[in-house]
C-alpha atoms as a PDB file:
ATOM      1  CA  UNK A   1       0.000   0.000   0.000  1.00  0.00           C
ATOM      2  CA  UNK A   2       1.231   3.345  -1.273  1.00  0.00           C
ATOM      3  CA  UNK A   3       1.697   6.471   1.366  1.00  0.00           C
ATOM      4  CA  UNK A   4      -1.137   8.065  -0.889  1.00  0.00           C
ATOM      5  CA  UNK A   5      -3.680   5.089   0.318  1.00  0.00           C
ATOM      6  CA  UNK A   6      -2.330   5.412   3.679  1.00  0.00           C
ATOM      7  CA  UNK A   7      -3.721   8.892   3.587  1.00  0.00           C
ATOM      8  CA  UNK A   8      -6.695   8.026   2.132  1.00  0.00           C
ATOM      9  CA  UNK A   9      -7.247   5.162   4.547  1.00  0.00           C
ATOM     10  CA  UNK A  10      -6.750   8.075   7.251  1.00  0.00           C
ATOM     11  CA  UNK A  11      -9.216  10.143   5.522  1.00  0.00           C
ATOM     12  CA  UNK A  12     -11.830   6.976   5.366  1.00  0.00           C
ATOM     13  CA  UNK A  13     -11.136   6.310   9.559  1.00  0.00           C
ATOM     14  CA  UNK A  14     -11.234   9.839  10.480  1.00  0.00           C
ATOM     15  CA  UNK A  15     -14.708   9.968   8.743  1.00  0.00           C
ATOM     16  CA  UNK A  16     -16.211   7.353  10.642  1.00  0.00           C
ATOM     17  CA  UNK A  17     -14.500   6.227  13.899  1.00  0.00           C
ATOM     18  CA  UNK A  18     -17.911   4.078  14.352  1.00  0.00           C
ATOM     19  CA  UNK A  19     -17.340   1.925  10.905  1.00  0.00           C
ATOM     20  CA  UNK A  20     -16.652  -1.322  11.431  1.00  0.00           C
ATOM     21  CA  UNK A  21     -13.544  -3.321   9.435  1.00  0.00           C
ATOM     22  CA  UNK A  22     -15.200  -4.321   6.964  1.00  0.00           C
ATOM     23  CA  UNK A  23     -17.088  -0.813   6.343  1.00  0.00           C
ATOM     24  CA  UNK A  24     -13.888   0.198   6.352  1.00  0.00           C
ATOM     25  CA  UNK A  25     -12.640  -1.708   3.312  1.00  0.00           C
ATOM     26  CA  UNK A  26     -15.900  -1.324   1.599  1.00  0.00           C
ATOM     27  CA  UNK A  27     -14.974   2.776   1.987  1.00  0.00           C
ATOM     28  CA  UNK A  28     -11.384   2.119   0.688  1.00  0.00           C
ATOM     29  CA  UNK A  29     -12.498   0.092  -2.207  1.00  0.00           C
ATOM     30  CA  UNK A  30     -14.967   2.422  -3.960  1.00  0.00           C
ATOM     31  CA  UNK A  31     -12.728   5.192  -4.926  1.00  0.00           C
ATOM     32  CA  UNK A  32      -9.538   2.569  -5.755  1.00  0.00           C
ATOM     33  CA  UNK A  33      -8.887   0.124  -8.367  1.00  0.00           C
ATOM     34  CA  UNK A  34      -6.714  -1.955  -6.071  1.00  0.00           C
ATOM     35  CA  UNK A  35      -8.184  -5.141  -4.369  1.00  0.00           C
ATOM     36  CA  UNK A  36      -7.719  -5.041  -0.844  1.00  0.00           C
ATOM     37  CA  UNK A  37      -8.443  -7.319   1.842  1.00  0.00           C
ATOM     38  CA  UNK A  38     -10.056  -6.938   5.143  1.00  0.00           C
ATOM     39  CA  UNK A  39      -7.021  -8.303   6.780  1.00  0.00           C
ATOM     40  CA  UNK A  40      -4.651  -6.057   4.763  1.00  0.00           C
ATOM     41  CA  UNK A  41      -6.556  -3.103   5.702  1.00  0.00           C
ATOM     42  CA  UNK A  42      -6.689  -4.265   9.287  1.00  0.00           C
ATOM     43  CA  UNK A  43      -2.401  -4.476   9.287  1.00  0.00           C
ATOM     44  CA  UNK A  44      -1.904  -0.842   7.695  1.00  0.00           C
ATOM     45  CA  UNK A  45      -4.621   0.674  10.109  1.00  0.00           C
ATOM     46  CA  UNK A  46      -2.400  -0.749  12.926  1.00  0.00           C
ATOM     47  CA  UNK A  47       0.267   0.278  11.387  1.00  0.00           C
ATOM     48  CA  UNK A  48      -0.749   3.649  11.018  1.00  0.00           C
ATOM     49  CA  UNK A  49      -1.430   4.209  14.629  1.00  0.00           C
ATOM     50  CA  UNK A  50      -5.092   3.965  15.027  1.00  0.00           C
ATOM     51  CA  UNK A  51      -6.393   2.009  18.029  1.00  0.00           C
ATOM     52  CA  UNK A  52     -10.022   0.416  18.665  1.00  0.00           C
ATOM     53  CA  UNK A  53     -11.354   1.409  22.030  1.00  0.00           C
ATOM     54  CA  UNK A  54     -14.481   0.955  23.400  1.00  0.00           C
ATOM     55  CA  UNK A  55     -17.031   4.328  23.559  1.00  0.00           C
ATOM     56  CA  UNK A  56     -17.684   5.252  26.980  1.00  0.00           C
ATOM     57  CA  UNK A  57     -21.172   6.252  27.825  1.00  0.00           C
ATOM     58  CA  UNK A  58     -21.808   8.390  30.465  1.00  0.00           C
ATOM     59  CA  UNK A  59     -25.088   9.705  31.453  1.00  0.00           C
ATOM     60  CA  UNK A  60     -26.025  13.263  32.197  1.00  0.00           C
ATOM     61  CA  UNK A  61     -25.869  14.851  35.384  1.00  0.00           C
ATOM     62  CA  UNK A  62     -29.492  16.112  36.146  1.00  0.00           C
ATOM     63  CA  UNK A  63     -30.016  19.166  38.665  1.00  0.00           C
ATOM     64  CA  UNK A  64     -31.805  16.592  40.971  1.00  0.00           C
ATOM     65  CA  UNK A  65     -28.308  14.177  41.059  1.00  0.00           C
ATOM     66  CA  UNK A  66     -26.350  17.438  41.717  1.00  0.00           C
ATOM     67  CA  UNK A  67     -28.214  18.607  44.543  1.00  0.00           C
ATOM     68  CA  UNK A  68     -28.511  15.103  46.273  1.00  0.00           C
ATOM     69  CA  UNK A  69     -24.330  14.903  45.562  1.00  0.00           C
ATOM     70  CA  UNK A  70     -23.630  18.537  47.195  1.00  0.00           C
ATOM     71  CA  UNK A  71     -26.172  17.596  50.167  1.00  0.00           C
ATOM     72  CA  UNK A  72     -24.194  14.001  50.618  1.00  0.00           C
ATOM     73  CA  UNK A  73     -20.945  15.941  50.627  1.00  0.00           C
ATOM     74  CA  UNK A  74     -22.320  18.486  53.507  1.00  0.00           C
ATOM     75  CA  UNK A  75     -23.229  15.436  55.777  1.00  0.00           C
ATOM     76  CA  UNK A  76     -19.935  13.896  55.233  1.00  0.00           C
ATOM     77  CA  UNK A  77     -17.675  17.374  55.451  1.00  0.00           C
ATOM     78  CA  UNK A  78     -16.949  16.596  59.230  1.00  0.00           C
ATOM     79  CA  UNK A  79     -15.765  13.113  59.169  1.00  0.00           C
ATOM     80  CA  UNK A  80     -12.518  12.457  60.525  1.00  0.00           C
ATOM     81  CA  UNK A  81     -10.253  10.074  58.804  1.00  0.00           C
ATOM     82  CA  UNK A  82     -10.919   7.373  61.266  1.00  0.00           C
ATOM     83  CA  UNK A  83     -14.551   7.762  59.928  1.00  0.00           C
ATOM     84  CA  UNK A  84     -13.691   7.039  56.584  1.00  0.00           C
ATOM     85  CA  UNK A  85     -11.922   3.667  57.844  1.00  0.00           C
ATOM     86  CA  UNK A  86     -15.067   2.259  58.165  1.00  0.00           C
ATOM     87  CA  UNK A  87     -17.201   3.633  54.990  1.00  0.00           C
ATOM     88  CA  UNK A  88     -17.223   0.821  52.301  1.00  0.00           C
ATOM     89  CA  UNK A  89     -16.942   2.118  48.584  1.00  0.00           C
ATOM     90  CA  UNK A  90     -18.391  -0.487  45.957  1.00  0.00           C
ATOM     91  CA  UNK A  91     -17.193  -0.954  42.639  1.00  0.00           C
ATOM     92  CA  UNK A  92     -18.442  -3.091  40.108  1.00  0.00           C
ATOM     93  CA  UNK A  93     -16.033  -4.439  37.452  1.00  0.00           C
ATOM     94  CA  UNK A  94     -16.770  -6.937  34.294  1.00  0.00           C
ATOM     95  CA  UNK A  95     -14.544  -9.035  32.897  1.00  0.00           C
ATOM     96  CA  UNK A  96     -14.674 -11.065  29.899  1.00  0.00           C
ATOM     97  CA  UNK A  97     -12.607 -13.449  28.513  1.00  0.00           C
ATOM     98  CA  UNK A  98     -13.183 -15.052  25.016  1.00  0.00           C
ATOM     99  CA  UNK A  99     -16.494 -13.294  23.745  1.00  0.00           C
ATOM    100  CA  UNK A 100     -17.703  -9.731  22.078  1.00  0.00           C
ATOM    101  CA  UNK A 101     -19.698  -7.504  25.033  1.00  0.00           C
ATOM    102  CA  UNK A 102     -21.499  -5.390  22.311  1.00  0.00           C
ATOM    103  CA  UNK A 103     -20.018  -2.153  23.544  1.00  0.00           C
ATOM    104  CA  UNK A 104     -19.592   0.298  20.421  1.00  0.00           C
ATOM    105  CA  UNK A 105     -15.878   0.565  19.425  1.00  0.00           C
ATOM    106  CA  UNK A 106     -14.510   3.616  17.753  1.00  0.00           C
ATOM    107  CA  UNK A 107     -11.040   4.317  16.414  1.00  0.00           C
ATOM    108  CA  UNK A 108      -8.883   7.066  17.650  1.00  0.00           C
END
């Protein structure tokens, strides 16, 4: 692949970071009269630097989940560190090994 379809394949990417692969070499092949395969396509947009990562979606703070936030802080302003020792913060991870999760992927 030429540096002028490396730039095009930029072009293609930057248009759509939500295109899939093979979007992606659908896109290239229109405008070209070279046959390209997913797989080669896959290896240059590596190459070129472009990474998949998955889209984060986070939801909107409303005026009603500020206030409560800002009134939770006030109760908790006095706390000593010793106080803290005994508050329990939950976090909730997923992990997957081996399988697609459906989260929308983008390119940057």
């Amino acid at each position: 692949m030429q540096e002028r379809d490396q730039r095009r394949l930029t072009r293609i990417i930057k248009r759509d970071k939500r295109a899939t692969l093979p979007e992606v070499a659908a896109n290239f092949k229109v405008g070209s009269s070279k046959s390209v395969t997913v797989r080669t396509i896959q290896r240059y947009i590596i190459d070129i630097g472009f990474r998949s990562r998955r889209l984060n979606h986070v939801p909107l703070l409303t005026a009603r989940h500020k206030a409560s936030r800002l009134a939770w802080a006030h109760q908790h302003r006095d706390w000593t560190v010793d106080d803290w020792k005994h508050f329990a913060w939950s976090y909730e991870s997923r992990f997957q090994l081996n399988q697609a999760d459906g989260q929308v992927r983008v390119t940057s």
